[in-house]
PDB file of N, CA and C in Angstrom:
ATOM      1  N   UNK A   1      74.424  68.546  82.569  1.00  0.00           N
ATOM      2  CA  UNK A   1      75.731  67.933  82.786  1.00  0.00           C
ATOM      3  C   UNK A   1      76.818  68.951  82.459  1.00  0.00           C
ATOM      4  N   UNK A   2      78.108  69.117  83.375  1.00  0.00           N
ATOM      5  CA  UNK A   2      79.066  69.842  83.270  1.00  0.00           C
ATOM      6  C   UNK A   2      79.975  69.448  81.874  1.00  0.00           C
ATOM      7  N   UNK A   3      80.337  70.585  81.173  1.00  0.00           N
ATOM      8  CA  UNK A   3      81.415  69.868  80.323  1.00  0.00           C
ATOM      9  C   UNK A   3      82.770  69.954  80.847  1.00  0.00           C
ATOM     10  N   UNK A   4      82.772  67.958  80.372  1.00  0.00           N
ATOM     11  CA  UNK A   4      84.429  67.729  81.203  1.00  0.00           C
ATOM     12  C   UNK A   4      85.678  68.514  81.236  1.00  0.00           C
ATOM     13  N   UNK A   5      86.724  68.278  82.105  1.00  0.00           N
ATOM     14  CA  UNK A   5      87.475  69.405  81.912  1.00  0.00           C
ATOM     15  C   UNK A   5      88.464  68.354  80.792  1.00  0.00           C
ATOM     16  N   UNK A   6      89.131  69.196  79.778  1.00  0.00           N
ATOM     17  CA  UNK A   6      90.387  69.281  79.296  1.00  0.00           C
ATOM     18  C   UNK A   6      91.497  68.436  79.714  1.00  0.00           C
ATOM     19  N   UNK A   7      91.900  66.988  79.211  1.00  0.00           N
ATOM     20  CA  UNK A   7      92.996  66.347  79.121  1.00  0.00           C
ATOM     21  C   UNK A   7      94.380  67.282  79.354  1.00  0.00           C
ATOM     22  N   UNK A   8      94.633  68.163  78.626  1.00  0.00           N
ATOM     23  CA  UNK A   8      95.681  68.491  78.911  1.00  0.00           C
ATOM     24  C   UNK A   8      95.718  69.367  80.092  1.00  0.00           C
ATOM     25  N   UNK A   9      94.827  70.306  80.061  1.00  0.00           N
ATOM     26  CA  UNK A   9      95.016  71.297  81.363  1.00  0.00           C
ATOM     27  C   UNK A   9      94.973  70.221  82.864  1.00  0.00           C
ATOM     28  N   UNK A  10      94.399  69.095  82.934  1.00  0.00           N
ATOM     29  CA  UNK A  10      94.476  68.410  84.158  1.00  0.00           C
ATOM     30  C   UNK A  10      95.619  67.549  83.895  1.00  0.00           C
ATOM     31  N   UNK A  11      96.305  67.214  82.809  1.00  0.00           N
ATOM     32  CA  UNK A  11      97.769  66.335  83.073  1.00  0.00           C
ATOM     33  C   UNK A  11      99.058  67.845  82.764  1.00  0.00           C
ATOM     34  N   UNK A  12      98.904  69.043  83.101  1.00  0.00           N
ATOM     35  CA  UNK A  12     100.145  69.587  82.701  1.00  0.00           C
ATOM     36  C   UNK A  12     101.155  69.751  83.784  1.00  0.00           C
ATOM     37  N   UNK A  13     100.483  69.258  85.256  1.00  0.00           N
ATOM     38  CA  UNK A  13     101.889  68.507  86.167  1.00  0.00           C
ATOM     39  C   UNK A  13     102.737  68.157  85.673  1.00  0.00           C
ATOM     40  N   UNK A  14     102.309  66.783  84.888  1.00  0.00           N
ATOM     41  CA  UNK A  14     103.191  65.339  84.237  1.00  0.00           C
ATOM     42  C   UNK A  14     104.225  65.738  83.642  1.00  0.00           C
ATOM     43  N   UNK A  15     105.437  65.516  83.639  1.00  0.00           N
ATOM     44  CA  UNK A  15     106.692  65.309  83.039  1.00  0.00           C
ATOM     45  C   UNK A  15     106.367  65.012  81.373  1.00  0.00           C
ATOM     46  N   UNK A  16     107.176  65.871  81.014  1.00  0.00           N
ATOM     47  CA  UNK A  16     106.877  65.584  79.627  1.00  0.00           C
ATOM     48  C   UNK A  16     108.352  64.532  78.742  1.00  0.00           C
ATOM     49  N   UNK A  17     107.961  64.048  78.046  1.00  0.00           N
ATOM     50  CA  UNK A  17     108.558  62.990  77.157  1.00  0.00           C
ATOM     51  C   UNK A  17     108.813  62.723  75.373  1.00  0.00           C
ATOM     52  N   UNK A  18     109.957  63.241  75.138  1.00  0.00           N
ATOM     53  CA  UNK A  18     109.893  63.134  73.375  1.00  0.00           C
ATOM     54  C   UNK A  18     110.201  62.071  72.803  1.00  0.00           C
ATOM     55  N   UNK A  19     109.532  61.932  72.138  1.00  0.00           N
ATOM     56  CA  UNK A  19     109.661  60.454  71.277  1.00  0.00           C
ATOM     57  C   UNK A  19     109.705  60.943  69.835  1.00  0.00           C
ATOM     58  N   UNK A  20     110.766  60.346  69.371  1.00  0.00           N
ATOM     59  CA  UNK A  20     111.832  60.585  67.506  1.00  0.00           C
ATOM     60  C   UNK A  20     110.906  59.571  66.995  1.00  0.00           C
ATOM     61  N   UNK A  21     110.546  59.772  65.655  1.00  0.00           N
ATOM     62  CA  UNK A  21     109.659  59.281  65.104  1.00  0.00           C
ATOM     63  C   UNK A  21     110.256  57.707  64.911  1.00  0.00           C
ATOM     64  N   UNK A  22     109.268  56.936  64.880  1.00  0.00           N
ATOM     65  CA  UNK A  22     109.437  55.102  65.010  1.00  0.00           C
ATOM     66  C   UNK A  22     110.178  55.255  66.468  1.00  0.00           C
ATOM     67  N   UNK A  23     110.094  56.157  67.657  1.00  0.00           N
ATOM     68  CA  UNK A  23     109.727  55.634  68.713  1.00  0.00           C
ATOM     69  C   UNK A  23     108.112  55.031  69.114  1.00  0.00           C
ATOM     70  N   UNK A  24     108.790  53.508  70.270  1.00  0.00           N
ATOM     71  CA  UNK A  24     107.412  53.260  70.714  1.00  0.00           C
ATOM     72  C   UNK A  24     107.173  53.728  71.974  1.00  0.00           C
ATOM     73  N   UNK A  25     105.804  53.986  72.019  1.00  0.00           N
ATOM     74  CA  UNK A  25     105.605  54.436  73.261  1.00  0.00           C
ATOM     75  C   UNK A  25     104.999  53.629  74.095  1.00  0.00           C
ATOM     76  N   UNK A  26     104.158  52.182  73.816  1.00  0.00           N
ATOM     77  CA  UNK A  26     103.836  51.220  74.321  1.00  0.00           C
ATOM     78  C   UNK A  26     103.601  50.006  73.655  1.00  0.00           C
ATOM     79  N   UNK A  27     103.859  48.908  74.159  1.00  0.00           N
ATOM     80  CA  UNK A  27     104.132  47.601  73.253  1.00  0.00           C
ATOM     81  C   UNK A  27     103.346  46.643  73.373  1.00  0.00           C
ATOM     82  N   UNK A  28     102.618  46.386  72.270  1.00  0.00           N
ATOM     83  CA  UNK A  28     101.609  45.368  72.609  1.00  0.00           C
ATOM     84  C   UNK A  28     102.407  44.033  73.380  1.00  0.00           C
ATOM     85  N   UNK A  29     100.837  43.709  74.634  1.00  0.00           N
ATOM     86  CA  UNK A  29     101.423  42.626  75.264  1.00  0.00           C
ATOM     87  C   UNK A  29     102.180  43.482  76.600  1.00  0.00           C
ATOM     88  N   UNK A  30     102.690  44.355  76.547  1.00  0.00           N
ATOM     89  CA  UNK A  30     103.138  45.135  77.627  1.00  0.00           C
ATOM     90  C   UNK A  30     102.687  45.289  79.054  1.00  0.00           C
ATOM     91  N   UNK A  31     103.019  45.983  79.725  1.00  0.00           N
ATOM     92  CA  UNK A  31     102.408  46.398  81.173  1.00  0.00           C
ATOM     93  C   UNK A  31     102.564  46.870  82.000  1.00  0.00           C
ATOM     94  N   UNK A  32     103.698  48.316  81.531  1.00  0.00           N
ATOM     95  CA  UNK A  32     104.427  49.598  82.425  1.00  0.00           C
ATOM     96  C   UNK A  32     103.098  50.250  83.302  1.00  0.00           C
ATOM     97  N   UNK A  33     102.231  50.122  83.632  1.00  0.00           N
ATOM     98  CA  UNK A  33     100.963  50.879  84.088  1.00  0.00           C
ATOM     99  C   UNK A  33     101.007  52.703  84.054  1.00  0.00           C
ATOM    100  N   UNK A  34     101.554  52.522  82.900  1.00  0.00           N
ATOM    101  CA  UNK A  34     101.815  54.004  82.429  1.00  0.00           C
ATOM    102  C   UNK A  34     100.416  55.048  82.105  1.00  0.00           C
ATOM    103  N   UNK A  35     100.709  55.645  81.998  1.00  0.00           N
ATOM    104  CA  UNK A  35      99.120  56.709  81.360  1.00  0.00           C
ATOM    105  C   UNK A  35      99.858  57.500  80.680  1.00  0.00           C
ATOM    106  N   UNK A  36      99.463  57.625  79.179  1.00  0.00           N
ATOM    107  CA  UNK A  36      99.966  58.788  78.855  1.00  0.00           C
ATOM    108  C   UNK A  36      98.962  59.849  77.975  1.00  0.00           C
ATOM    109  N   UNK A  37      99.300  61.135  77.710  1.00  0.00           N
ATOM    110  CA  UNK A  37      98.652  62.207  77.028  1.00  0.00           C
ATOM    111  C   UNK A  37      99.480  62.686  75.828  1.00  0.00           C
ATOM    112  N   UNK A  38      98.995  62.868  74.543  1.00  0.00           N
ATOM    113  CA  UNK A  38      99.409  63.368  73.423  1.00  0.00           C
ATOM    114  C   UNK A  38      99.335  64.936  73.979  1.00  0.00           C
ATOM    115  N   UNK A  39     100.398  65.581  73.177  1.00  0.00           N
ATOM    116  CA  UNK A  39     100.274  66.843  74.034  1.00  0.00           C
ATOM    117  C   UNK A  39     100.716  67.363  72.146  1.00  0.00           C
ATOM    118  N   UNK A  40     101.835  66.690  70.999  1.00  0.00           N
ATOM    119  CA  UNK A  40     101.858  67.390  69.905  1.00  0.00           C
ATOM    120  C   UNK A  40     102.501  66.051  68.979  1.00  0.00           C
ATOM    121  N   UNK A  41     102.307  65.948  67.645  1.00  0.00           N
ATOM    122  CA  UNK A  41     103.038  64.923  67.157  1.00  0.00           C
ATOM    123  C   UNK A  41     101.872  64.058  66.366  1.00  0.00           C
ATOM    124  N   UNK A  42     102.162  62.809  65.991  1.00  0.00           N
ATOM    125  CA  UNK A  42     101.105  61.987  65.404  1.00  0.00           C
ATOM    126  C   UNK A  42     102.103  60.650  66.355  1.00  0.00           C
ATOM    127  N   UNK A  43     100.549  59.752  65.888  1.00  0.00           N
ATOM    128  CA  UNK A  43     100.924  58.462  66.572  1.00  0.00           C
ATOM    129  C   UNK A  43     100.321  56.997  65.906  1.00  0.00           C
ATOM    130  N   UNK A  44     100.911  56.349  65.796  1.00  0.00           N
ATOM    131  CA  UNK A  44     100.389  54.754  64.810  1.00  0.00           C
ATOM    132  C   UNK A  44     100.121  53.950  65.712  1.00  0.00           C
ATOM    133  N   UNK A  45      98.672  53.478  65.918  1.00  0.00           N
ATOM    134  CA  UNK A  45      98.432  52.716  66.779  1.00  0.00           C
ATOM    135  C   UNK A  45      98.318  51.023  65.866  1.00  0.00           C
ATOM    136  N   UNK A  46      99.111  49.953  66.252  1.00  0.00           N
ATOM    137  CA  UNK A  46      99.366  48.881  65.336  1.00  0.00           C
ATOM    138  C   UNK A  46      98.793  47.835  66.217  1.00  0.00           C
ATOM    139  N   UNK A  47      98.218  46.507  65.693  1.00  0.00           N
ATOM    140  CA  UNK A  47      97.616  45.576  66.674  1.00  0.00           C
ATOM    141  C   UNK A  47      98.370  44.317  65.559  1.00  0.00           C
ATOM    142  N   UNK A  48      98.902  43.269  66.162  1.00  0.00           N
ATOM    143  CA  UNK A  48      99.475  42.225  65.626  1.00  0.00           C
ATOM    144  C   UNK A  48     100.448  42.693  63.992  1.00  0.00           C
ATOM    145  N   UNK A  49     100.801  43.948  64.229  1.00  0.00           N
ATOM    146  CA  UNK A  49     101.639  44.509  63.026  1.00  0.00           C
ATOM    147  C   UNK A  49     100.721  44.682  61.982  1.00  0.00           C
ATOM    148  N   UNK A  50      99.817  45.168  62.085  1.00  0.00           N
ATOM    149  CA  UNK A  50      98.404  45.730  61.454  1.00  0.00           C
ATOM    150  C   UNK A  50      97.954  47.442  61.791  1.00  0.00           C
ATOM    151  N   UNK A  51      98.222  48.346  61.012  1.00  0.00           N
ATOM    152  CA  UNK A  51      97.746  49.417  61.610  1.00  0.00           C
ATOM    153  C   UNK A  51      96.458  49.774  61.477  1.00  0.00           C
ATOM    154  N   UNK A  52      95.974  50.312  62.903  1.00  0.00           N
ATOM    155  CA  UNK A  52      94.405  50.050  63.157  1.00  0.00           C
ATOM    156  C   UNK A  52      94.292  51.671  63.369  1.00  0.00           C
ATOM    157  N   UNK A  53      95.018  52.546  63.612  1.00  0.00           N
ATOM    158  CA  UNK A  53      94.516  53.712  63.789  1.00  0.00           C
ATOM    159  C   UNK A  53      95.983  54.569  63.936  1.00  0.00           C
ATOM    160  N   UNK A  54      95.334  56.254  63.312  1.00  0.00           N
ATOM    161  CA  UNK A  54      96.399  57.163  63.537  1.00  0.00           C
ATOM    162  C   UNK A  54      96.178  57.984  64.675  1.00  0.00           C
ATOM    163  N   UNK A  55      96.626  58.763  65.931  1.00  0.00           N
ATOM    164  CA  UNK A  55      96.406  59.573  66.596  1.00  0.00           C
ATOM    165  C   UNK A  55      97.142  60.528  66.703  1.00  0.00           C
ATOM    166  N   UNK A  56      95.997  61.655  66.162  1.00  0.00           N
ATOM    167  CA  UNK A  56      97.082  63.042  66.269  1.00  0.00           C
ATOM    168  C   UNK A  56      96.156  64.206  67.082  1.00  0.00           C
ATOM    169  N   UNK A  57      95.254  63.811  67.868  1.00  0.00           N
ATOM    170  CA  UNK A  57      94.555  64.933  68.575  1.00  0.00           C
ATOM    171  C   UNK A  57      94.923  65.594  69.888  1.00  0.00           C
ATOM    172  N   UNK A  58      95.508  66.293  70.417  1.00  0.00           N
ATOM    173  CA  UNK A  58      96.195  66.576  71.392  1.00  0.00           C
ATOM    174  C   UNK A  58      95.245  66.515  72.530  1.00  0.00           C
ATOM    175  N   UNK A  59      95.829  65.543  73.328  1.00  0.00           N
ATOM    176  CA  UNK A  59      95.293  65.000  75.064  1.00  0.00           C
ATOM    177  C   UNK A  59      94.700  64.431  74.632  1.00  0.00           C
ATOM    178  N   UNK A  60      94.953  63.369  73.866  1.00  0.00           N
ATOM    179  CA  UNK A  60      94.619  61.746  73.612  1.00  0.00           C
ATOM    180  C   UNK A  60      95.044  61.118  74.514  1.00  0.00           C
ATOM    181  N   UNK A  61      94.529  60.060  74.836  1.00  0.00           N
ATOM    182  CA  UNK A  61      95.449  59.250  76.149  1.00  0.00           C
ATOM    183  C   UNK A  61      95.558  57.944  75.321  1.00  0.00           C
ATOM    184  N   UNK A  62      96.700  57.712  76.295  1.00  0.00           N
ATOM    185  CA  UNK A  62      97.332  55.959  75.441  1.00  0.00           C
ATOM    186  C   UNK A  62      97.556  55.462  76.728  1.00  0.00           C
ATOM    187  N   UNK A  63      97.344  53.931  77.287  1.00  0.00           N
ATOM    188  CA  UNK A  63      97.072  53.256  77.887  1.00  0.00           C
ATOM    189  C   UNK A  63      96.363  53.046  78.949  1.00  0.00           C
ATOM    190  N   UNK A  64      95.219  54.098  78.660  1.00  0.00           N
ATOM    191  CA  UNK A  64      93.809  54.052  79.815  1.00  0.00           C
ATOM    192  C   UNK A  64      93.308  52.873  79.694  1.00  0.00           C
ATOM    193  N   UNK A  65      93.397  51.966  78.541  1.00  0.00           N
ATOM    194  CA  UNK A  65      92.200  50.804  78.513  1.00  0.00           C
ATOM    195  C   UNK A  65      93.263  49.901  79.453  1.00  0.00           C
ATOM    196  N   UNK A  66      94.237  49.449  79.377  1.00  0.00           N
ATOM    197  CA  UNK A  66      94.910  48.709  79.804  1.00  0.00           C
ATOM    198  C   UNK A  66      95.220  48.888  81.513  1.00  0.00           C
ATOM    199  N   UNK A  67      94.832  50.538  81.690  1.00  0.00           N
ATOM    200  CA  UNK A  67      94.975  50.139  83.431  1.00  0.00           C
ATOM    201  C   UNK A  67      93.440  50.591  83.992  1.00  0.00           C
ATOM    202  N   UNK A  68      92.548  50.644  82.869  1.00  0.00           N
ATOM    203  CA  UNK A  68      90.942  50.260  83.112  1.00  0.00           C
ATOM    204  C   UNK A  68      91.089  48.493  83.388  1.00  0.00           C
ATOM    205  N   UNK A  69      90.982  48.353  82.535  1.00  0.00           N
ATOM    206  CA  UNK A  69      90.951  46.974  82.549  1.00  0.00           C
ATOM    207  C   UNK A  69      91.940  45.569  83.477  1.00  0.00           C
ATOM    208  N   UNK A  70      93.137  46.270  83.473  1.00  0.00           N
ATOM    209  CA  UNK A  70      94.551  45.697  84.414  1.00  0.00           C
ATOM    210  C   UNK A  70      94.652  44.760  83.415  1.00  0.00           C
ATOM    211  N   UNK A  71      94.755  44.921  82.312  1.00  0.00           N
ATOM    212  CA  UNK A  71      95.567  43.914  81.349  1.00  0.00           C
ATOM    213  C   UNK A  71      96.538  44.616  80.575  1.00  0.00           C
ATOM    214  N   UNK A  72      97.218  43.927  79.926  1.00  0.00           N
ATOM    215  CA  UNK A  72      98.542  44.373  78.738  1.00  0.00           C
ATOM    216  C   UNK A  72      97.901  45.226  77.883  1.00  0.00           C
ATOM    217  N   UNK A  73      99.147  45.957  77.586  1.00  0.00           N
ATOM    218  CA  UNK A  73      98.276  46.389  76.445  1.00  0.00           C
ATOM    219  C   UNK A  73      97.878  45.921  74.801  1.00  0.00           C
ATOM    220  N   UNK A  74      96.968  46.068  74.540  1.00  0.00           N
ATOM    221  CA  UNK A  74      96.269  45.111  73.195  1.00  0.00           C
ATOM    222  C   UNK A  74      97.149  45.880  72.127  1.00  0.00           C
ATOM    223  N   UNK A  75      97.893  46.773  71.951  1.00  0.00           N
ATOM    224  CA  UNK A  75      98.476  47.409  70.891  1.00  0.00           C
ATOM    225  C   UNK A  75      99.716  48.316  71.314  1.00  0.00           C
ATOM    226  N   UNK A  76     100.475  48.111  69.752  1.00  0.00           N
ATOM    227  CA  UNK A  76     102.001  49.514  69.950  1.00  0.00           C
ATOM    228  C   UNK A  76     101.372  50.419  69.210  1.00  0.00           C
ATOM    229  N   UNK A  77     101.838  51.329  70.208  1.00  0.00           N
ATOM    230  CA  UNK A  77     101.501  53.152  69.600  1.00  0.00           C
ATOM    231  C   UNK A  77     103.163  53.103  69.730  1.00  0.00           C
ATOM    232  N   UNK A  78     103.392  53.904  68.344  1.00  0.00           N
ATOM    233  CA  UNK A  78     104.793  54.300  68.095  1.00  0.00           C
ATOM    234  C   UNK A  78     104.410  55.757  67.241  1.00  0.00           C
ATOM    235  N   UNK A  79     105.454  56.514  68.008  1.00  0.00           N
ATOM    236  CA  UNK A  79     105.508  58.175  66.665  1.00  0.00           C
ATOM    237  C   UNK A  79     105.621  57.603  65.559  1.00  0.00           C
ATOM    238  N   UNK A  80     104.767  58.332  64.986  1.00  0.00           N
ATOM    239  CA  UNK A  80     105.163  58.929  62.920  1.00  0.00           C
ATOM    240  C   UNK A  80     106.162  59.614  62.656  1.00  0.00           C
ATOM    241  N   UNK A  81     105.938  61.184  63.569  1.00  0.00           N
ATOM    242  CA  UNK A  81     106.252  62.278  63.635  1.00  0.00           C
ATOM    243  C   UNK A  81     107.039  62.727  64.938  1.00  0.00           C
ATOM    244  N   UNK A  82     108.115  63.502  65.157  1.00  0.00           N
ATOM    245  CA  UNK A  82     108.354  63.674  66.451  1.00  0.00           C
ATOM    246  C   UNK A  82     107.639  64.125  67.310  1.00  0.00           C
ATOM    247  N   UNK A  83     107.576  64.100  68.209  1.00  0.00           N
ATOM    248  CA  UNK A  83     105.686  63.713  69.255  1.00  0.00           C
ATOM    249  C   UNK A  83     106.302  63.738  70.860  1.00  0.00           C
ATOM    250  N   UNK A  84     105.576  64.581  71.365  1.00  0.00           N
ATOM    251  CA  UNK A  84     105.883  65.110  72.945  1.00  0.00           C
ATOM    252  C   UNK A  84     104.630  64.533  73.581  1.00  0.00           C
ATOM    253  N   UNK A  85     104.702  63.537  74.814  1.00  0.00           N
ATOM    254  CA  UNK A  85     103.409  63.359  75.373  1.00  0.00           C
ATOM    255  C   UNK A  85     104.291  63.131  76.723  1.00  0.00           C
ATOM    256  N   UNK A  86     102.730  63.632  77.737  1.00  0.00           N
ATOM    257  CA  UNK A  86     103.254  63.133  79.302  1.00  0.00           C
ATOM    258  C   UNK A  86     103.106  62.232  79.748  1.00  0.00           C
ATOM    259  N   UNK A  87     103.536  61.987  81.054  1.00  0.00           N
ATOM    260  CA  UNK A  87     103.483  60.484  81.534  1.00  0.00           C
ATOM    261  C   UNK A  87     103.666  60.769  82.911  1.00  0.00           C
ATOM    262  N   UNK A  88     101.890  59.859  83.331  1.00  0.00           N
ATOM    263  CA  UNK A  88     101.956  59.541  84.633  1.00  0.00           C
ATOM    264  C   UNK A  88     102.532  58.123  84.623  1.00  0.00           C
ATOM    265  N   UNK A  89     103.583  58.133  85.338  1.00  0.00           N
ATOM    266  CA  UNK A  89     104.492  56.532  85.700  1.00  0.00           C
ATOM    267  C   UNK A  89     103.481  56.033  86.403  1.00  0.00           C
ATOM    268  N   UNK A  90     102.665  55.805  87.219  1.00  0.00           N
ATOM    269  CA  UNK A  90     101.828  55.692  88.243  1.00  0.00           C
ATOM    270  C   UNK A  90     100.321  55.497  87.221  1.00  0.00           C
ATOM    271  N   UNK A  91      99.962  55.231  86.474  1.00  0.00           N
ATOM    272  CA  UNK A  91      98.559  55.895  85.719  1.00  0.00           C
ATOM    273  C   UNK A  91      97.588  55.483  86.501  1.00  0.00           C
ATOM    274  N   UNK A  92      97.885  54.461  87.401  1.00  0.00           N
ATOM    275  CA  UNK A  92      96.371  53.540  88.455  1.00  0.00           C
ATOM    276  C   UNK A  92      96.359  54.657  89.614  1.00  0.00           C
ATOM    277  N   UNK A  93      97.623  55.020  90.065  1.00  0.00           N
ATOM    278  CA  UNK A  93      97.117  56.703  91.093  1.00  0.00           C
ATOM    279  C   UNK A  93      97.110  57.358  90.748  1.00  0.00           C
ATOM    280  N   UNK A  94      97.353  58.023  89.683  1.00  0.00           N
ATOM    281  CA  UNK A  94      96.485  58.957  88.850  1.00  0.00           C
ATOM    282  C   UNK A  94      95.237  59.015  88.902  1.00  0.00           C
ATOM    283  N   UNK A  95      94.899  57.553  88.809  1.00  0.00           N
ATOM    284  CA  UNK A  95      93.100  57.926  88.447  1.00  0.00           C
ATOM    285  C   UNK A  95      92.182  57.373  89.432  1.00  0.00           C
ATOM    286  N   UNK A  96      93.583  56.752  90.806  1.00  0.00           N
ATOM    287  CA  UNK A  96      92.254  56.595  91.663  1.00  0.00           C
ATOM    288  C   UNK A  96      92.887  57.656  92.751  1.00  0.00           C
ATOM    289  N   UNK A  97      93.599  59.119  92.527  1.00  0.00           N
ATOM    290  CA  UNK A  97      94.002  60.423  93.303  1.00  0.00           C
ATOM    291  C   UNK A  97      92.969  61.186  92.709  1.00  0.00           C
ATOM    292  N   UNK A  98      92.726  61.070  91.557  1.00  0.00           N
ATOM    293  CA  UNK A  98      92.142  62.665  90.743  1.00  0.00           C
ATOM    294  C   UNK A  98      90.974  62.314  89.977  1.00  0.00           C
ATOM    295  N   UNK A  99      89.750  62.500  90.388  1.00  0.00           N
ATOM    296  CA  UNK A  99      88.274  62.317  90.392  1.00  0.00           C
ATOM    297  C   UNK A  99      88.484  62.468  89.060  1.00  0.00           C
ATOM    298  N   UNK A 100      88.662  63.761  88.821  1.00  0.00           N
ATOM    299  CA  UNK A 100      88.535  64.478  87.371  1.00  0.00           C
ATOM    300  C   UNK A 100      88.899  63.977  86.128  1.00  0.00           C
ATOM    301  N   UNK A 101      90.239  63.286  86.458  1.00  0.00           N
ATOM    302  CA  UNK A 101      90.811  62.739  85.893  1.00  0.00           C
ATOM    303  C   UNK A 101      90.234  61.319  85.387  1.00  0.00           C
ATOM    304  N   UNK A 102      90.002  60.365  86.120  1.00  0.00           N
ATOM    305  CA  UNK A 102      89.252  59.501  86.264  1.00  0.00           C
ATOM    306  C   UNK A 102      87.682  59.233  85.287  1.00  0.00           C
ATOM    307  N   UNK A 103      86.568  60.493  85.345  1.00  0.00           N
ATOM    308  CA  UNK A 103      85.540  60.791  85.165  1.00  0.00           C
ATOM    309  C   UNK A 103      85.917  61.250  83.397  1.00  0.00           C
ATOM    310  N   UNK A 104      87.104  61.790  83.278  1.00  0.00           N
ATOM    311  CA  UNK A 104      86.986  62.337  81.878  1.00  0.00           C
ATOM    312  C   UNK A 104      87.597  60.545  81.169  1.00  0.00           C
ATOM    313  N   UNK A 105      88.303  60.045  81.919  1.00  0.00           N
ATOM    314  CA  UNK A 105      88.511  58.680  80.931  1.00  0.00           C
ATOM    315  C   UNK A 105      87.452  57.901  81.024  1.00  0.00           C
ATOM    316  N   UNK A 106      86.438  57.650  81.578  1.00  0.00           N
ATOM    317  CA  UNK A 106      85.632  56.873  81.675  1.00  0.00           C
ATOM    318  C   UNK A 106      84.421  57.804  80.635  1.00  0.00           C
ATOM    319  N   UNK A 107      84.187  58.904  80.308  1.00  0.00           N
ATOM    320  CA  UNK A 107      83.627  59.771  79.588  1.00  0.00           C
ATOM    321  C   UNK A 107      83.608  59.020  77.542  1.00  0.00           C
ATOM    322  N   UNK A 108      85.344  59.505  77.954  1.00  0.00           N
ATOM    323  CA  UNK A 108      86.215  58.983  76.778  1.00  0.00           C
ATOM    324  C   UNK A 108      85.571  57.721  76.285  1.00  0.00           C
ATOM    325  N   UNK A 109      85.567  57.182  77.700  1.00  0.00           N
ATOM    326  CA  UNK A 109      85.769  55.161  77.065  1.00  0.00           C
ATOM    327  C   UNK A 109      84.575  55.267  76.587  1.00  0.00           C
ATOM    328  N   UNK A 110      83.271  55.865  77.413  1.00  0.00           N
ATOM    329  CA  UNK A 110      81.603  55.211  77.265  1.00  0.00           C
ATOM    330  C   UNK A 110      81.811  56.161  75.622  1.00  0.00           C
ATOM    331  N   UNK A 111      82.611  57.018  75.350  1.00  0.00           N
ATOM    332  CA  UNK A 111      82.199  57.828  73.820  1.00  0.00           C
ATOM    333  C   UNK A 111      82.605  56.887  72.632  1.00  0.00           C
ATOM    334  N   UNK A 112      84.115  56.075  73.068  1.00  0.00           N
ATOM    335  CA  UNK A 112      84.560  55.431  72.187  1.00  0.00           C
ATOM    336  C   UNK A 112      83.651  54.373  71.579  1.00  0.00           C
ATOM    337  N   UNK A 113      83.255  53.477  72.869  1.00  0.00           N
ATOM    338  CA  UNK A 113      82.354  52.705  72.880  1.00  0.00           C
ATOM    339  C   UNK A 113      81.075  52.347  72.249  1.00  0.00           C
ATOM    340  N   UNK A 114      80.462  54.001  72.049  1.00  0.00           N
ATOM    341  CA  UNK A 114      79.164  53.717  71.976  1.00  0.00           C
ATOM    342  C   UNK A 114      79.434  53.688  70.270  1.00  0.00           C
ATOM    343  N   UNK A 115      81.023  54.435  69.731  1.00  0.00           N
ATOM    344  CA  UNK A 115      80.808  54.390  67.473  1.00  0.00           C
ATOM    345  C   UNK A 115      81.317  53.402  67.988  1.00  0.00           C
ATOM    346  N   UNK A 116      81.514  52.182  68.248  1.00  0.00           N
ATOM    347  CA  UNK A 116      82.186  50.985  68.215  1.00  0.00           C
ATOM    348  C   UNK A 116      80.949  50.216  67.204  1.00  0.00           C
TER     349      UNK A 116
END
């Protein structure tokens, strides 16, 4: 098996976006069909005002499950830290334009999945 390519080197098209810390970048319950990539920064992922996780790994993606799935999203990711990530406005043609793209989130999901 090939190793996947690199989150960031396949989103560095995308427009990039800064978010000042206690910006949110998606709101639970939401449904911009956004995609986005951590590119530098930290991030608080909160579920019913409960924090469930920190993300600070660069070309993390934030709202793949939600346009996997075509539901809201289950959680707010808001900066800690001031935090640059891109954004496909589009994230559903994103990933049904770019194989690659596509194949590394579904990679992601079956990895997340399986320490679940």
């Amino acid at each position: 098996m090939q190793p996947l390519p690199d989150m960031l080197a396949l989103s560095a098209s995308l427009p990039e976006v800064a978010f000042a810390a206690g910006d949110v970048v998606v709101r639970e319950g939401g449904a911009d069909g956004s995609l986005w990539v951590l590119v530098s920064g930290a991030l608080r992922v909160t579920k019913g005002g409960v924090a469930i996780n920190t993300v600070t790994r660069p070309g993390a993606l934030i709202g793949e499950v939600a346009l996997l799935l075509d539901v809201p999203h289950g959680a707010t990711v808001e900066a800690t830290t001031p935090s640059v990530l891109r954004r496909a406005a589009d994230g559903a043609a994103l990933l049904a334009d770019d194989p690659a793209v596509t194949r590394l989130v579904a990679a992601l999901e079956q990895h997340l999945g399986a320490r679940l």
